[in-house]
PDB file of N, CA and C in Angstrom:
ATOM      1  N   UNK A   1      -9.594 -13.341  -4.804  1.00  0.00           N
ATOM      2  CA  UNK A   1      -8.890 -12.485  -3.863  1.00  0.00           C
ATOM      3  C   UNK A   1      -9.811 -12.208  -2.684  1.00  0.00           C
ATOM      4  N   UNK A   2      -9.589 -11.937  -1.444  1.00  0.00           N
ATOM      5  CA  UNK A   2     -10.271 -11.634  -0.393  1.00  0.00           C
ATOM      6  C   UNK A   2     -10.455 -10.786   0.174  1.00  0.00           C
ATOM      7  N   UNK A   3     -11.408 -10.153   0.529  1.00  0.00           N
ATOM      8  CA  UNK A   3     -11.632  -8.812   0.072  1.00  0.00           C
ATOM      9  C   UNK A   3     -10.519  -7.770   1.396  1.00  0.00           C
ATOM     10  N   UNK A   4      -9.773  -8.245   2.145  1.00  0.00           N
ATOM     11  CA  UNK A   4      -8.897  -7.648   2.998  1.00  0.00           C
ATOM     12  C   UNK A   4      -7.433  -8.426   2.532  1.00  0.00           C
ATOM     13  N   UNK A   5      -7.164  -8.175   1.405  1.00  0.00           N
ATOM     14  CA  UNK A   5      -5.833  -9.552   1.368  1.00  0.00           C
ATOM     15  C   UNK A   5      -4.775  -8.776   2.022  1.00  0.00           C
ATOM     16  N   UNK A   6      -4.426  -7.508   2.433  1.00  0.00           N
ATOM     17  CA  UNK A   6      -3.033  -7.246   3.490  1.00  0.00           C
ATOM     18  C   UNK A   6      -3.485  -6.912   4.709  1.00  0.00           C
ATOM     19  N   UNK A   7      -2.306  -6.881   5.055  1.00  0.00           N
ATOM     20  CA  UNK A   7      -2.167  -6.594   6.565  1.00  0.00           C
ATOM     21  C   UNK A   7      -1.048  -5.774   7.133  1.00  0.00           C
ATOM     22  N   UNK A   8      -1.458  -4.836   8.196  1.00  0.00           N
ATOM     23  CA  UNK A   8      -0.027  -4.459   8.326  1.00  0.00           C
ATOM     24  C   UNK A   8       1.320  -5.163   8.336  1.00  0.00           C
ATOM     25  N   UNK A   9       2.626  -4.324   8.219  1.00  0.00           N
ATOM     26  CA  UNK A   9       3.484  -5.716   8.200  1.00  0.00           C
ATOM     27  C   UNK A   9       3.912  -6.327   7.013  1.00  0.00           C
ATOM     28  N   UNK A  10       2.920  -6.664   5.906  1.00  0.00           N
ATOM     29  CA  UNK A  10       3.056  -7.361   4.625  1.00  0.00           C
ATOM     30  C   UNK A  10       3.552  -6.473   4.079  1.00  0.00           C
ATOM     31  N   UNK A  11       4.879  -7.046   3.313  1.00  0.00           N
ATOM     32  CA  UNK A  11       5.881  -6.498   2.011  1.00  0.00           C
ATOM     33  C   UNK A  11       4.927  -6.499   0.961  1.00  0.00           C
ATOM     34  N   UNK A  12       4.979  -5.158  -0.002  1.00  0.00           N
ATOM     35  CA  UNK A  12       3.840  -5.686  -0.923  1.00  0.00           C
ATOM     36  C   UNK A  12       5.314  -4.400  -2.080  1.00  0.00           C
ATOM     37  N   UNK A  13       4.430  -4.412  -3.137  1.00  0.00           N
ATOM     38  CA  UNK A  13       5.047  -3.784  -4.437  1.00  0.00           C
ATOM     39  C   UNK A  13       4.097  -3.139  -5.341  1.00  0.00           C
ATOM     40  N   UNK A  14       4.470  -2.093  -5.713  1.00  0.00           N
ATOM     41  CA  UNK A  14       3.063  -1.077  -6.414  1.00  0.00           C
ATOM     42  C   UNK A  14       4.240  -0.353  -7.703  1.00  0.00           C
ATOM     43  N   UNK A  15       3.286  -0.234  -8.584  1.00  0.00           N
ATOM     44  CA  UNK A  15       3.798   0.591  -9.536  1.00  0.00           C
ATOM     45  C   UNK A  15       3.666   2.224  -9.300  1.00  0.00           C
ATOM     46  N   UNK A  16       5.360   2.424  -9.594  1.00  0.00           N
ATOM     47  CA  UNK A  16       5.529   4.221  -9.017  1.00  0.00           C
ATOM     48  C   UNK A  16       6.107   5.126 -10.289  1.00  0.00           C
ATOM     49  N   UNK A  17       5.752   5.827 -10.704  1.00  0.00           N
ATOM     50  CA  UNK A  17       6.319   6.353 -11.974  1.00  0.00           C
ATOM     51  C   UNK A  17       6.464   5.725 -12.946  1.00  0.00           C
ATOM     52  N   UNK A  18       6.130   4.713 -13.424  1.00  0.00           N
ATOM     53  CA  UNK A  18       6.472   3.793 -14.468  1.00  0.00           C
ATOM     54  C   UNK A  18       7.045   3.070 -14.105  1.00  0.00           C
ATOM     55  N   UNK A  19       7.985   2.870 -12.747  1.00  0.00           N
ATOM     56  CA  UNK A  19       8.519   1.521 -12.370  1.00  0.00           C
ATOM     57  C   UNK A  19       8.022   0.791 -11.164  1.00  0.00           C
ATOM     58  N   UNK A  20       8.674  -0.258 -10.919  1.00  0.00           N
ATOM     59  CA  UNK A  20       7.985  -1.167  -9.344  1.00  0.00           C
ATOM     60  C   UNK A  20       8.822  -0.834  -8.499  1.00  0.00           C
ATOM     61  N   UNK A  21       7.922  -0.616  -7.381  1.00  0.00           N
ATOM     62  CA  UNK A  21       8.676  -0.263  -5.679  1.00  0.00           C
ATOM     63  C   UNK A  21       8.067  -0.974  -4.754  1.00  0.00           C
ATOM     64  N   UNK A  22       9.105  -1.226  -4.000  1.00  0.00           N
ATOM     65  CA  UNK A  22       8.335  -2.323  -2.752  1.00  0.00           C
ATOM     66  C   UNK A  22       8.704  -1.366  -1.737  1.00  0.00           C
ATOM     67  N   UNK A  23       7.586  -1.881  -0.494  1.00  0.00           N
ATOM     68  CA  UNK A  23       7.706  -1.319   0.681  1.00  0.00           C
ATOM     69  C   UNK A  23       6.696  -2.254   1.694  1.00  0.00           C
ATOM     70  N   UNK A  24       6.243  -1.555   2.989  1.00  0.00           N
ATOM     71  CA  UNK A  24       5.526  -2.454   3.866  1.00  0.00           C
ATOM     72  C   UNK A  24       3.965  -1.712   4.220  1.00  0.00           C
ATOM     73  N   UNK A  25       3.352  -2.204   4.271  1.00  0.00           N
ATOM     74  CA  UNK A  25       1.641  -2.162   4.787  1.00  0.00           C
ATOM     75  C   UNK A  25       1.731  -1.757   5.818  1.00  0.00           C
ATOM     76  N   UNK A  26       1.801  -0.375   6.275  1.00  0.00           N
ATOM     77  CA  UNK A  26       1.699   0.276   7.591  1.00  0.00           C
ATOM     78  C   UNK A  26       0.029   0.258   8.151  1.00  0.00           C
ATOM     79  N   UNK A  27      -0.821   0.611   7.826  1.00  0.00           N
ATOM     80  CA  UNK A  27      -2.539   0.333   8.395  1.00  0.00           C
ATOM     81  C   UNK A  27      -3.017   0.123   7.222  1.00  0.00           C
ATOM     82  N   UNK A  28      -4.134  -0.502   7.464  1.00  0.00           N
ATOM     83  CA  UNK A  28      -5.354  -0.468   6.389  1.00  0.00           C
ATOM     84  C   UNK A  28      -6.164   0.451   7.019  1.00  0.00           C
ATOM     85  N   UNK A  29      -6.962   1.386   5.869  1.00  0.00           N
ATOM     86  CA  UNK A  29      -7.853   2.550   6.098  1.00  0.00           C
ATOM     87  C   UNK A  29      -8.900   2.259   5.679  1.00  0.00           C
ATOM     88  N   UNK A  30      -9.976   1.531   6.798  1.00  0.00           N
ATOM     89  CA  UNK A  30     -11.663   1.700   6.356  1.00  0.00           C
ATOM     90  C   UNK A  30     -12.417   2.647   6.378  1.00  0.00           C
ATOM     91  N   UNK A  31     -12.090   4.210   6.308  1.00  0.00           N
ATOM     92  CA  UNK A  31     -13.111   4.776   6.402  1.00  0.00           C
ATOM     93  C   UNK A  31     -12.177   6.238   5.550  1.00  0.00           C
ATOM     94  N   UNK A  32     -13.113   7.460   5.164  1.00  0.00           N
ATOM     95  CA  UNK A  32     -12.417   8.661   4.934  1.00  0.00           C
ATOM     96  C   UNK A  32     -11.604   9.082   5.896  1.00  0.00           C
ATOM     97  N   UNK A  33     -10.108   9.286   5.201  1.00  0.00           N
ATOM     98  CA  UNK A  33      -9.308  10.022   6.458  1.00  0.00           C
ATOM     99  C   UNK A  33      -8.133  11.388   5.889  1.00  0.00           C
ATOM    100  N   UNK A  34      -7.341  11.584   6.694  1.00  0.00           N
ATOM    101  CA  UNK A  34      -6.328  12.309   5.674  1.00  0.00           C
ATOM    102  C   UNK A  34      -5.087  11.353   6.284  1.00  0.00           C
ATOM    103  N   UNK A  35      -4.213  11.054   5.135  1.00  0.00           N
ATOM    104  CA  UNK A  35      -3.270  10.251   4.851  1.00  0.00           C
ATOM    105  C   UNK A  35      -2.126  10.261   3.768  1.00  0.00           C
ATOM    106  N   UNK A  36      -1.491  10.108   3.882  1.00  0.00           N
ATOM    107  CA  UNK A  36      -0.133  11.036   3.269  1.00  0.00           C
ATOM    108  C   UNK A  36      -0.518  11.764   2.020  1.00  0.00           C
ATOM    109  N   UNK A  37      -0.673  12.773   3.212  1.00  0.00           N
ATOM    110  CA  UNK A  37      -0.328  13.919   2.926  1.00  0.00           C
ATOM    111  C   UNK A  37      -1.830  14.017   1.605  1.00  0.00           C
ATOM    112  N   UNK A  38      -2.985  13.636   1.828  1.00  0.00           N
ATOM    113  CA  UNK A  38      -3.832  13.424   0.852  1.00  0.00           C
ATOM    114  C   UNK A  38      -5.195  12.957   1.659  1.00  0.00           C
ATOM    115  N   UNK A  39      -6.764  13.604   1.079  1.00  0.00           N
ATOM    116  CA  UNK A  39      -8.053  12.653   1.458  1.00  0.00           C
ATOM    117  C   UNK A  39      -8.204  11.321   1.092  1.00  0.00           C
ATOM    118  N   UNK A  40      -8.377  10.471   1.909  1.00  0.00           N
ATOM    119  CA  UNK A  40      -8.556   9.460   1.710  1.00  0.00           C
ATOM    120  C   UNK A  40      -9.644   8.851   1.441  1.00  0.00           C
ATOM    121  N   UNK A  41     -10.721   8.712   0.342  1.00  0.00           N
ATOM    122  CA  UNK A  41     -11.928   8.037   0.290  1.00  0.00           C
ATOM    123  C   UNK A  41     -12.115   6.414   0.585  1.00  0.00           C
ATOM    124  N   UNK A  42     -12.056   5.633   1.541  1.00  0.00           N
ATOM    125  CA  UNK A  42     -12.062   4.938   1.665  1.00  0.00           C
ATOM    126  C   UNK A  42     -13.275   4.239   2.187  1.00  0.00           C
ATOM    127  N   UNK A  43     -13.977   3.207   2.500  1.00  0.00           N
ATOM    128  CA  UNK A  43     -14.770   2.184   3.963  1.00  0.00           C
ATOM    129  C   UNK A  43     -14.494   1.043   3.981  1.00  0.00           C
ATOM    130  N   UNK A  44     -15.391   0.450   4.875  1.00  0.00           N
ATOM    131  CA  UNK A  44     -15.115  -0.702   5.452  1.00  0.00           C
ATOM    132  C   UNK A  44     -15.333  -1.818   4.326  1.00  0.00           C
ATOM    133  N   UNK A  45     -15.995  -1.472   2.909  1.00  0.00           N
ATOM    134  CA  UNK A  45     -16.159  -2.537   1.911  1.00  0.00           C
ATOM    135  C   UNK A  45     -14.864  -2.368   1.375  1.00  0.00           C
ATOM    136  N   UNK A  46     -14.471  -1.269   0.893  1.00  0.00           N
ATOM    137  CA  UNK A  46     -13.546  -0.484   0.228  1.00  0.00           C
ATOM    138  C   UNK A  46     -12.423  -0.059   0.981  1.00  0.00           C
ATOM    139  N   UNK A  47     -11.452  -0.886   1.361  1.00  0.00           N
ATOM    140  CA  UNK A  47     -10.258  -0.349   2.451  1.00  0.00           C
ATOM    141  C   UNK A  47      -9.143   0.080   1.229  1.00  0.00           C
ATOM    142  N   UNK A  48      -8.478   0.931   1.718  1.00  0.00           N
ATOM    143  CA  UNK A  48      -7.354   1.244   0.568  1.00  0.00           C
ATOM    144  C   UNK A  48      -5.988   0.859   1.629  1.00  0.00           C
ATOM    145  N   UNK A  49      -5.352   1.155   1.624  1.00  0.00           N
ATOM    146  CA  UNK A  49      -3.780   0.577   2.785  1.00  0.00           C
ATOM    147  C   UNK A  49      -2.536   1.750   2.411  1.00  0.00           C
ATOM    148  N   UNK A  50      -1.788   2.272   3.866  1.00  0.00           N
ATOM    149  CA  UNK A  50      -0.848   3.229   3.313  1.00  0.00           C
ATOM    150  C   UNK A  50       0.186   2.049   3.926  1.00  0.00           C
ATOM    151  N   UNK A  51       0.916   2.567   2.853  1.00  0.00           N
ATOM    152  CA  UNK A  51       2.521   1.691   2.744  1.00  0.00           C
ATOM    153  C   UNK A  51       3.392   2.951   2.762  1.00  0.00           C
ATOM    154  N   UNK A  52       5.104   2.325   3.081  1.00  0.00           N
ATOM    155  CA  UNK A  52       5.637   2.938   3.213  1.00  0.00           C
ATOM    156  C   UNK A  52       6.947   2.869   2.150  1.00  0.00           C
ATOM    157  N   UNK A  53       7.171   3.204   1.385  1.00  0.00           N
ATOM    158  CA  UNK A  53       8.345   2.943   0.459  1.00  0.00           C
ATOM    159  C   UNK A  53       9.773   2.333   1.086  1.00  0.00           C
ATOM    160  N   UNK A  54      10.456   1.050   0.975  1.00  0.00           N
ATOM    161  CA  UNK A  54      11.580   0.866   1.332  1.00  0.00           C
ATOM    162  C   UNK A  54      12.837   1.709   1.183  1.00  0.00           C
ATOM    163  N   UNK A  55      12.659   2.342  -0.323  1.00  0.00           N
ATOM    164  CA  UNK A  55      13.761   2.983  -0.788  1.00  0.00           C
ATOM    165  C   UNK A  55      13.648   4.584  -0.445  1.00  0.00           C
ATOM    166  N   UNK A  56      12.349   5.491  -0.121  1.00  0.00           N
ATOM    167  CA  UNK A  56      12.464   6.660   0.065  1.00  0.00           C
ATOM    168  C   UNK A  56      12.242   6.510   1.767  1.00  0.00           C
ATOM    169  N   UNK A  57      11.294   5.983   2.132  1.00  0.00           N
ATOM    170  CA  UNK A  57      10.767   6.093   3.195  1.00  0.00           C
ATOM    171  C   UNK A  57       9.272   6.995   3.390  1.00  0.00           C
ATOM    172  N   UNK A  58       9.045   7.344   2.381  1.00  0.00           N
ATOM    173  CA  UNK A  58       8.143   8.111   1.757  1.00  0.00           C
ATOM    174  C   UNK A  58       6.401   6.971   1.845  1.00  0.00           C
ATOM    175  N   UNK A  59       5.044   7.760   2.545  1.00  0.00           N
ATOM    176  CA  UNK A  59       4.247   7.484   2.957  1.00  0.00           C
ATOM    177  C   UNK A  59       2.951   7.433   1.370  1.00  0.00           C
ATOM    178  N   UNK A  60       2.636   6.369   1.076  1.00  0.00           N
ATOM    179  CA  UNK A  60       1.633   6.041   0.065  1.00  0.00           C
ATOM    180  C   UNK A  60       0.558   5.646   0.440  1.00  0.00           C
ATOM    181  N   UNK A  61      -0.909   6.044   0.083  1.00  0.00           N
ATOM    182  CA  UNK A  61      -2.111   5.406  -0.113  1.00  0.00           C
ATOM    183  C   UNK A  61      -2.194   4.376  -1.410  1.00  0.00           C
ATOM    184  N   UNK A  62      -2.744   2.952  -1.526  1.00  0.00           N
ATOM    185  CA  UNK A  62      -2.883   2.792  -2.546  1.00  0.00           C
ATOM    186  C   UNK A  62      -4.328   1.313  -2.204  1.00  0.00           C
ATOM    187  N   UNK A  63      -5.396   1.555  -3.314  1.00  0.00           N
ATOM    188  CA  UNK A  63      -6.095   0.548  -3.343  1.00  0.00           C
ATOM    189  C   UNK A  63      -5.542  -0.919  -3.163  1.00  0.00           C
ATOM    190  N   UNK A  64      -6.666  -1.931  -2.818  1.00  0.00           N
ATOM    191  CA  UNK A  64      -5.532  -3.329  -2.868  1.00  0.00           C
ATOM    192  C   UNK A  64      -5.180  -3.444  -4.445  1.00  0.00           C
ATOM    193  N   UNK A  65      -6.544  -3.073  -5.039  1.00  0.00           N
ATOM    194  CA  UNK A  65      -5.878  -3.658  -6.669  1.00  0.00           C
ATOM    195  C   UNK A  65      -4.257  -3.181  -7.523  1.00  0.00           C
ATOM    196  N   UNK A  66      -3.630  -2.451  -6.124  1.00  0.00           N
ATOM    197  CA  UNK A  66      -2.563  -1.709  -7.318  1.00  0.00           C
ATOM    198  C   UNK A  66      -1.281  -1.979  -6.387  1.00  0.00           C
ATOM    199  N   UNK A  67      -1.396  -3.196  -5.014  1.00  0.00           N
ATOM    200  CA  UNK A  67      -0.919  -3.592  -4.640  1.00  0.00           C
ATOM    201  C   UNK A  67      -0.844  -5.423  -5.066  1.00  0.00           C
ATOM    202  N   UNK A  68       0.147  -5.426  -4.742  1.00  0.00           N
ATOM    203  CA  UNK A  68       1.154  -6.775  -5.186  1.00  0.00           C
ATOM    204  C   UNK A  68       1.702  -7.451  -3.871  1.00  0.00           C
ATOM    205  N   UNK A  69       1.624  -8.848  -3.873  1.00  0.00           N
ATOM    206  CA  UNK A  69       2.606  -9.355  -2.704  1.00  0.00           C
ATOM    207  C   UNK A  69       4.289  -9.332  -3.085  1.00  0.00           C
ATOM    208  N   UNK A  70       5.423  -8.684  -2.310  1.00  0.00           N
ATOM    209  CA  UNK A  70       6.526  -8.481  -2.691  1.00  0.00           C
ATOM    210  C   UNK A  70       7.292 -10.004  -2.995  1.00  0.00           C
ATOM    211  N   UNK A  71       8.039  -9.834  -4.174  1.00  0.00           N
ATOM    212  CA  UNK A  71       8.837 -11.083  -4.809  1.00  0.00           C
ATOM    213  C   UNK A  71      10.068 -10.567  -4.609  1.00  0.00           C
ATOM    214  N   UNK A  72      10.965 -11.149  -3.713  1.00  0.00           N
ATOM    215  CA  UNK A  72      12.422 -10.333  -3.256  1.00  0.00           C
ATOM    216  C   UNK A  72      12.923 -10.820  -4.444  1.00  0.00           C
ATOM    217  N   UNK A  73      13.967  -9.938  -4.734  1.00  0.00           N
ATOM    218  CA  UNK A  73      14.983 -10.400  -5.831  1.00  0.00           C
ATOM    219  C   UNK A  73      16.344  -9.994  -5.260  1.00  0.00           C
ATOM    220  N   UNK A  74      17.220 -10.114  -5.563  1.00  0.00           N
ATOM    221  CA  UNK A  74      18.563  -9.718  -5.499  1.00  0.00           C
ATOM    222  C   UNK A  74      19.324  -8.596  -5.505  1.00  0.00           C
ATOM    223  N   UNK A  75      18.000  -7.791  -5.888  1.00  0.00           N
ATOM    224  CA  UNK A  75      18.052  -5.863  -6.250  1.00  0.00           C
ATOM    225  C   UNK A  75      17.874  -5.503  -4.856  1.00  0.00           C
ATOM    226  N   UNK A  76      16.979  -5.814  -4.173  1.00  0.00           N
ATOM    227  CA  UNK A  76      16.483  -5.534  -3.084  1.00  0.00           C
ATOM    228  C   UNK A  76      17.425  -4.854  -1.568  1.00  0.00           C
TER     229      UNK A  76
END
């Protein structure tokens, strides 16, 4: 994996309550910030990315490891 694999823009999918939600890669965050609605520990080795939920519209921080590239299905 590389150590920046999204980008804004990219559909990606994260586990939310016990189930999967897709949404889109609004910035990547290299450094400490505040971000929805939360501190963000982040840097430039360590970027985390806020996405935005398709289905709420609702603003997420999440590491790359707990991000996914989105697989459309038919639910969608």
């Amino acid at each position: 994996m590389t150590k920046h694999p999204f980008k804004p823009g990219d559909e990606v999918e994260w586990s939310s309550h016990g189930s999967r939600t897709h949404g889109e890669v609004k910035e990547e965050i290299p450094e400490e910030k505040e971000a929805a609605d939360r501190k963000v520990k982040a840097s430039k080795d360590e970027p985390q990315y806020r996405v935005e939920s398709a289905k709420s519209g609702r603003d997420a921080v999440h590491k790359p490891s707990a991000l996914r590239p989105h697989r459309h299905s038919s639910s969608d």
